[in-house]
Protein backbone atom coordinates (compact mmCIF):
# COMPACT_ATOMS: atom_id res chain seq x y z
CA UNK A 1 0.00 0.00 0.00
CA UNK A 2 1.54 3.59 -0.70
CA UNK A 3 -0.26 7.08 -0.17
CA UNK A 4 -3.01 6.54 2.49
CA UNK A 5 -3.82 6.24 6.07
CA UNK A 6 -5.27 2.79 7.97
CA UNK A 7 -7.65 3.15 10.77
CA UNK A 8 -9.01 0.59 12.80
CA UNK A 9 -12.55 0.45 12.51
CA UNK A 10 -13.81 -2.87 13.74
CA UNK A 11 -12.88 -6.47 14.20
CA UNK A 12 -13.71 -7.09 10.73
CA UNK A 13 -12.83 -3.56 8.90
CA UNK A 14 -10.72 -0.89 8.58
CA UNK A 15 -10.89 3.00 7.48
CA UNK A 16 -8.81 3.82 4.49
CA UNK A 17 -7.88 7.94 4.03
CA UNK A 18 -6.52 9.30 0.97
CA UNK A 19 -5.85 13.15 -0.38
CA UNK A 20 -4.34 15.16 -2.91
CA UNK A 21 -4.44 18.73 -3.38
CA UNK A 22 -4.03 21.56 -6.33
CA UNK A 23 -2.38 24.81 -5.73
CA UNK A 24 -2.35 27.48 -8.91
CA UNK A 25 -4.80 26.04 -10.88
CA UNK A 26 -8.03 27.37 -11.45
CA UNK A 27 -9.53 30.99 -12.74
CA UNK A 28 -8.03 33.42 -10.82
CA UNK A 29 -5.72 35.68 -12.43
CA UNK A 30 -2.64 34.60 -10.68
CA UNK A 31 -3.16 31.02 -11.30
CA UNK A 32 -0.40 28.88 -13.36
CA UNK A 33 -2.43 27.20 -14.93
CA UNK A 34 -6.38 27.98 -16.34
CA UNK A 35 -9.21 25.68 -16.11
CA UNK A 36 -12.53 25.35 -14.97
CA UNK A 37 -12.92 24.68 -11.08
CA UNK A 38 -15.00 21.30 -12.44
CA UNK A 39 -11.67 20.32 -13.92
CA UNK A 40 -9.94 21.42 -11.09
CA UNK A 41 -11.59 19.54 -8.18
CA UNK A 42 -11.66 16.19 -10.89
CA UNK A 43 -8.49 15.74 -11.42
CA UNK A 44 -7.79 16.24 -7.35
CA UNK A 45 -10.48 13.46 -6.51
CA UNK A 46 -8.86 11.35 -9.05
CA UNK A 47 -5.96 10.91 -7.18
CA UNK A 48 -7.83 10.54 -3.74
CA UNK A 49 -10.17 8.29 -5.23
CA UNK A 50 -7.90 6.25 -6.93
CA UNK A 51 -5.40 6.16 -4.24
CA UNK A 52 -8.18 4.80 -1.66
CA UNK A 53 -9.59 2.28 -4.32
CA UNK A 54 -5.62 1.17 -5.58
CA UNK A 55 -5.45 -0.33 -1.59
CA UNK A 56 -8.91 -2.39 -1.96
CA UNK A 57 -10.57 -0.05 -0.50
CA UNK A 58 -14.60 1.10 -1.36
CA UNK A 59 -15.15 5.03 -0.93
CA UNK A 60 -17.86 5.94 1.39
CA UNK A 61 -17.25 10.06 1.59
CA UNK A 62 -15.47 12.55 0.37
CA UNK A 63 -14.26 15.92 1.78
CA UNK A 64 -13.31 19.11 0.13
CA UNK A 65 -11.22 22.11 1.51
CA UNK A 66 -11.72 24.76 -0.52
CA UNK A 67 -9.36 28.05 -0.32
CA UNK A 68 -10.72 29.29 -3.98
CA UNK A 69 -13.93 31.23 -2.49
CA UNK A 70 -17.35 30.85 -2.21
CA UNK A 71 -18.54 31.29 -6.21
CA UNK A 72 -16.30 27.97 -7.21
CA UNK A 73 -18.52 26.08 -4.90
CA UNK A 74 -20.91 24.29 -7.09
CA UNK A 75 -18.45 24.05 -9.75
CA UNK A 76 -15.96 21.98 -7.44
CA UNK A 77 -18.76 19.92 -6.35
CA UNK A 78 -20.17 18.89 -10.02
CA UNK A 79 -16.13 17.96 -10.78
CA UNK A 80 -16.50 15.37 -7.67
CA UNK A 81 -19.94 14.45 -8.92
CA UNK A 82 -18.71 13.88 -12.59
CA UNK A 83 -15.93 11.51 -11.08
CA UNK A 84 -18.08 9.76 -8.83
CA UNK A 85 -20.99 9.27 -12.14
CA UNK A 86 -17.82 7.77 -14.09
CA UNK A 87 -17.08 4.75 -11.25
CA UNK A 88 -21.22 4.20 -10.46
CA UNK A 89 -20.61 5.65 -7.45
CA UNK A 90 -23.12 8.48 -7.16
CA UNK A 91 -24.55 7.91 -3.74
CA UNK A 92 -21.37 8.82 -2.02
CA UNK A 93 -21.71 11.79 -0.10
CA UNK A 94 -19.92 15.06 -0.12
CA UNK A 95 -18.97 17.83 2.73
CA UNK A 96 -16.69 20.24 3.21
CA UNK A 97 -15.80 23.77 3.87
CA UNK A 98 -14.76 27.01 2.50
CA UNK A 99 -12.24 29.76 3.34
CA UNK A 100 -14.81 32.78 3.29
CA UNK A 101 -13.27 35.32 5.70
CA UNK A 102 -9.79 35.90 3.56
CA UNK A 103 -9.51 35.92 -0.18
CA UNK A 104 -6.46 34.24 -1.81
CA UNK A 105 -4.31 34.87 -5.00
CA UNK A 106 -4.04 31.54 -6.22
CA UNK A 107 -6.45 28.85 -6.27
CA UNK A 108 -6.22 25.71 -4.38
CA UNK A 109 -7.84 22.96 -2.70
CA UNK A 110 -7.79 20.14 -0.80
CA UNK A 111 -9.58 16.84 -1.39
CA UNK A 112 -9.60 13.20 1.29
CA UNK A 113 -11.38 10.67 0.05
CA UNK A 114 -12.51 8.05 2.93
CA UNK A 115 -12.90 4.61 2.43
CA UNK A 116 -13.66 1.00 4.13
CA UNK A 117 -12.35 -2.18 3.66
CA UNK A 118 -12.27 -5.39 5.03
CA UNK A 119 -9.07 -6.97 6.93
CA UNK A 120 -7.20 -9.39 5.24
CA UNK A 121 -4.37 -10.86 5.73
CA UNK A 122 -0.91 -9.12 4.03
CA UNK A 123 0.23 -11.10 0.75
CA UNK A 124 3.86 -10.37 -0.76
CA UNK A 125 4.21 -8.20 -3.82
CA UNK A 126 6.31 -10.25 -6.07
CA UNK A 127 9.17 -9.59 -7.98
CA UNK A 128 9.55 -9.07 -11.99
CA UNK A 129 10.63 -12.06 -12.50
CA UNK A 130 7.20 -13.52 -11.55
CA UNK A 131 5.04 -10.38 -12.93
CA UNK A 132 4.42 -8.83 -15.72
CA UNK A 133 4.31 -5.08 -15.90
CA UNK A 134 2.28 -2.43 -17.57
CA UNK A 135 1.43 1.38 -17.59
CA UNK A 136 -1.95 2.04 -18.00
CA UNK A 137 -2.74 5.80 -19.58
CA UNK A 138 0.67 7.90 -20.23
CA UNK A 139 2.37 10.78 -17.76
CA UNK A 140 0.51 13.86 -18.09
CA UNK A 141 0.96 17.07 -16.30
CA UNK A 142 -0.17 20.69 -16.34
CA UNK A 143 -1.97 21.55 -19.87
CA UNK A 144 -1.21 18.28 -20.91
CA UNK A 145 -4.08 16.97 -19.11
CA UNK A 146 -6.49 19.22 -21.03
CA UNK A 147 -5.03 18.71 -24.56
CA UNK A 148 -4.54 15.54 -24.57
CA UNK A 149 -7.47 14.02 -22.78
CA UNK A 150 -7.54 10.59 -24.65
CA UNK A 151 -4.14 9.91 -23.27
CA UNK A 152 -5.86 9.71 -19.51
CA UNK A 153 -6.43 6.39 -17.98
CA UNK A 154 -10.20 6.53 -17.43
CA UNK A 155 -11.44 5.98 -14.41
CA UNK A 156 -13.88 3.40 -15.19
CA UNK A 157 -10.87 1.45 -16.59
CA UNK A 158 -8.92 1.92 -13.17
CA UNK A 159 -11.92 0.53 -11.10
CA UNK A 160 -12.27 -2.69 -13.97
CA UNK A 161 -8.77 -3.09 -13.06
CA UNK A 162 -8.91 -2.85 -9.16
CA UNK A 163 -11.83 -5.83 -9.36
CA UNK A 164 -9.47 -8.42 -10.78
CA UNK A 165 -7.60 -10.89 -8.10
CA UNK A 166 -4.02 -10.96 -8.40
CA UNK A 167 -3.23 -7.48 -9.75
CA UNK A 168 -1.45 -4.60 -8.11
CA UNK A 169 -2.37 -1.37 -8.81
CA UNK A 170 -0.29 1.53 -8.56
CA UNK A 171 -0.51 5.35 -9.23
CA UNK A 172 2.10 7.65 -11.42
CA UNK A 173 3.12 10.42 -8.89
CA UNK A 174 5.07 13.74 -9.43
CA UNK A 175 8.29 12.13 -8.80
CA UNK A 176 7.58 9.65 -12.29
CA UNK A 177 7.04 6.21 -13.25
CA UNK A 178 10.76 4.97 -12.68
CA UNK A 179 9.82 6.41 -9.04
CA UNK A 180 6.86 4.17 -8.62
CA UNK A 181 8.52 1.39 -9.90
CA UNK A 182 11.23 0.94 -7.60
CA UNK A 183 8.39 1.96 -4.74
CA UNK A 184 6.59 -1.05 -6.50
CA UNK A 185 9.50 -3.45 -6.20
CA UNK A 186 12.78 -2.99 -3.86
CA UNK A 187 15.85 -3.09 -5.33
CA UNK A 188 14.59 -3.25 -8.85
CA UNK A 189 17.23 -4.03 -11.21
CA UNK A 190 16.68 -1.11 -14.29
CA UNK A 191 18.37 -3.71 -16.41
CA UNK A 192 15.92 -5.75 -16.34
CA UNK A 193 12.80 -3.85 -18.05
CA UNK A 194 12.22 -3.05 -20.99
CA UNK A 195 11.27 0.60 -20.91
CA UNK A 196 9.35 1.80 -24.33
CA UNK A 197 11.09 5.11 -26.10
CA UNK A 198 7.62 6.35 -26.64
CA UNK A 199 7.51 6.94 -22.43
CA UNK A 200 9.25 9.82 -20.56
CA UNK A 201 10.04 7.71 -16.99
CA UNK A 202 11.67 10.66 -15.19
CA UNK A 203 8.16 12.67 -16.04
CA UNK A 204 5.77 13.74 -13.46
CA UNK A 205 2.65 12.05 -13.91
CA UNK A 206 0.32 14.90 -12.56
CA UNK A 207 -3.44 13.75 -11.29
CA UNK A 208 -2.51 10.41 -11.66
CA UNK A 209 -3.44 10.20 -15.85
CA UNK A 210 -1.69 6.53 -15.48
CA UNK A 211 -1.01 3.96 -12.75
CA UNK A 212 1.34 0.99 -12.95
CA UNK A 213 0.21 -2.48 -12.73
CA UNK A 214 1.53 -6.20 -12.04
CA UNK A 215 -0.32 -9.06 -12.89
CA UNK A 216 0.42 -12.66 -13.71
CA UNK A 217 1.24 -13.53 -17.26
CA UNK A 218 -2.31 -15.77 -17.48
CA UNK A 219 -4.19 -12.06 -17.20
CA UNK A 220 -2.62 -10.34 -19.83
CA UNK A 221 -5.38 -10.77 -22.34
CA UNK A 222 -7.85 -9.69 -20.03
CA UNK A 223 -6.45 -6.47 -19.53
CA UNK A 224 -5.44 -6.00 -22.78
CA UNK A 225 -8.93 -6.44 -23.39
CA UNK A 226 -10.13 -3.90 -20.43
CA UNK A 227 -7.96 -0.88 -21.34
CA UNK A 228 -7.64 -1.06 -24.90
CA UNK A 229 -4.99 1.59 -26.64
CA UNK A 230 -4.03 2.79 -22.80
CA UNK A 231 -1.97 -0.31 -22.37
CA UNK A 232 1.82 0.07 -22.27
CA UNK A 233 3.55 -3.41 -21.51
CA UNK A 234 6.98 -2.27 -20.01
């Protein structure tokens, strides 16, 4: 497991907290980079979403901090609601709170997703010379995301993926794929991989628009099959 929080919760399950956040992006004239505040607060529940769900985990909330003033309101809530639509998840509910009393330069917000899962027993990871590996969507970052849109792993594809036994799920962070991959496996040996040209490893892969997986070789059809043209076999 990688970016989240465990919290006992009862003999039988346990609470699962995930976040991400997104500083200089929005509509205000100071911001890095413009978008709509729908885009905005997507791409931040992405991450917390996908995060929560990578550890086997089933969202039951999620929270907002918003420091981009009271008119982006609704707008940050239909981005969560559009996310939520695309993994049949629309009964989750949504809180959260504004900073109303001072006005900031920049946009930004916060976003935790909560989840629940049951307790299981640990099993070990693997190495690669056991498991195949793939990248599923490519590295995208900054504009990237909104010009190249059909380069995103969708999120109906991520939750397809999470549902099948024996695969580990991982998310593209700022810090790259080569990053997660050595997170992924210990003392990886680079040699040993055969990284496509086509993929920048050392990029940072923004709100998570890919996510590593390992899988046996017997499943490789079947995912094939479930992400289509966002499969990268590395």
């Amino acid at each position: 497991m990688r970016d989240s929080i465990v919290i006992p919760f009862n003999k039988e399950e346990v609470l699962v907290l995930t976040s991400d956040n997104s500083g200089a992006i929005g509509m205000k004239e100071q911001d890095v980079v413009k978008v709509p505040y729908e885009m905005v607060s997507y791409y931040s529940f992405r991450v917390a979403v996908m995060e929560c769900m990578a550890s086997g985990a089933s969202p039951i909330s999620v929270v907002i901090q918003n420091f981009c003033g009271n008119e982006p309101w609704e707008e940050l809530i239909s981005g969560i609601q559009r996310g939520l639509s695309e993994l049949d998840m629309e009964n989750i509910p949504i809180t959260g709170s504004t900073e109303s009393n001072f006005s900031l330069s920049q946009s930004a917000i916060g976003i935790n997703v909560i989840g629940k899962k049951s307790i299981v027993s640990n099993t070990e990871q693997g190495d690669l010379q056991s498991q195949h590996v793939a990248l599923i969507g490519m590295p995208l970052v900054g504009d990237e995301v909104v010009f190249q849109v059909d380069a995103v792993a969708p999120l109906s594809v991520f939750k397809e993926i999470c549902h099948l036994q024996d695969v580990t799920v991982w998310l593209v962070g700022s810090k790259g794929v080569l990053n997660e991959l050595e997170r992924m496996f210990p003392g990886m040996d680079r040699n040993k991989v055969a990284f496509s040209p086509m993929i920048d490893l050392l990029k940072s892969g923004g709100p998570s628009s890919s996510f590593l997986i390992s899988y046996p070789p017997r499943l490789e059809s079947r995912i094939r099959e479930i992400t289509g043209e966002h499969f990268n076999k590395l």
